[in-house]
Protein backbone atom coordinates (compact mmCIF):
# COMPACT_ATOMS: atom_id res chain seq x y z
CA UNK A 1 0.00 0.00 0.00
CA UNK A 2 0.89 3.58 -0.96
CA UNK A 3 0.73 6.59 0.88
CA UNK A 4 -2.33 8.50 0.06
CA UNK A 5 -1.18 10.91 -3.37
CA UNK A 6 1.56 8.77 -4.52
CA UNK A 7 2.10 7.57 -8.02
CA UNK A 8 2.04 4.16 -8.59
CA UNK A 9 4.48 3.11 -11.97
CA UNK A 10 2.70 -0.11 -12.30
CA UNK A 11 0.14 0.74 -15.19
CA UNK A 12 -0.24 -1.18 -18.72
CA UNK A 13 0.70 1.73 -20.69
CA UNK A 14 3.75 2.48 -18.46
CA UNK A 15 2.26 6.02 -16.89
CA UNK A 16 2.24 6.48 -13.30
CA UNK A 17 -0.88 7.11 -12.43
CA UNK A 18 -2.38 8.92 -8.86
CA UNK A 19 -3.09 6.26 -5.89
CA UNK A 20 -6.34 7.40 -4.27
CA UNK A 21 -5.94 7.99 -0.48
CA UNK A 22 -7.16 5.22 1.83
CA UNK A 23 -10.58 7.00 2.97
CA UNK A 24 -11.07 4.06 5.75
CA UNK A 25 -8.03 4.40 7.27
CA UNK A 26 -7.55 8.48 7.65
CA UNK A 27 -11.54 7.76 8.83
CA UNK A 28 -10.57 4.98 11.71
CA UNK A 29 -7.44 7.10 12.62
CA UNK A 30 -9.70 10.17 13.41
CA UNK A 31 -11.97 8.59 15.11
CA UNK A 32 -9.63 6.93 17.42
CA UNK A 33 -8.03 10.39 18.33
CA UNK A 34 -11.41 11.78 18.41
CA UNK A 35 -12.22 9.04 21.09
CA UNK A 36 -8.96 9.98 22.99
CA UNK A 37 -9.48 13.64 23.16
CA UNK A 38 -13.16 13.26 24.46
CA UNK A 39 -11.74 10.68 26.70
CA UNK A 40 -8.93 13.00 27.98
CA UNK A 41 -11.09 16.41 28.08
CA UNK A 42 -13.50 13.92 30.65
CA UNK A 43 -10.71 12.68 32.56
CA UNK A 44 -9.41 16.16 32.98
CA UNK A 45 -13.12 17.50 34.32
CA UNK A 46 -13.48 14.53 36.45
CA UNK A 47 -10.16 15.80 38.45
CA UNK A 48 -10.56 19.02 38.49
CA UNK A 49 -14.63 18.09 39.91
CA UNK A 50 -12.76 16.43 42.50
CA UNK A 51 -10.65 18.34 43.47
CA UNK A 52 -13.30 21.24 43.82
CA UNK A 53 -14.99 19.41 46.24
CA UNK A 54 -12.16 17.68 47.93
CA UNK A 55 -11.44 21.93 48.61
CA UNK A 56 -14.81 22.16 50.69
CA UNK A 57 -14.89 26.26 49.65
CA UNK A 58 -17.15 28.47 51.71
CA UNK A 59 -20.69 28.35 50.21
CA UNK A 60 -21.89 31.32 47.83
CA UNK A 61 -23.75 34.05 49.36
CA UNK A 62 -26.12 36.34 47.29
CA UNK A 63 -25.51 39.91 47.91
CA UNK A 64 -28.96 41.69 48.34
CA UNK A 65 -30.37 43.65 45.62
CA UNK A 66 -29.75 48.09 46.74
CA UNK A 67 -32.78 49.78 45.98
CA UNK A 68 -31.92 53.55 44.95
């Protein structure tokens, strides 16, 4: 196999002539580093959740609306 844009000699005529890219794999190699930046970005928020709450801050107070 070729890499995708390379000229392949072997025709009857003797012309090279273009190899088409190899849709299926470029397809299956995105998706798997699709897969393993979703899997990474949910890794990452399930830390940093973690750590939030392993920080116990102070709980959020409302100021009160001024009336002028």
């Amino acid at each position: 196999m070729q890499p995708a844009g390379q000229t392949n000699p072997k025709t009857r005529d003797g012309r090279g002539v273009l190899a088409a890219p190899d849709y299926k794999a470029m397809y299956l190699e995105l998706f798997r580093a699709s897969e393993q930046a979703a899997r990474l970005l949910q890794e990452a928020q399930a830390r940093a959740e973690q750590q939030l709450l392993a920080a116990d801050p102070p709980p959020i107070e409302l100021a009160e609306k001024k009336e002028s």
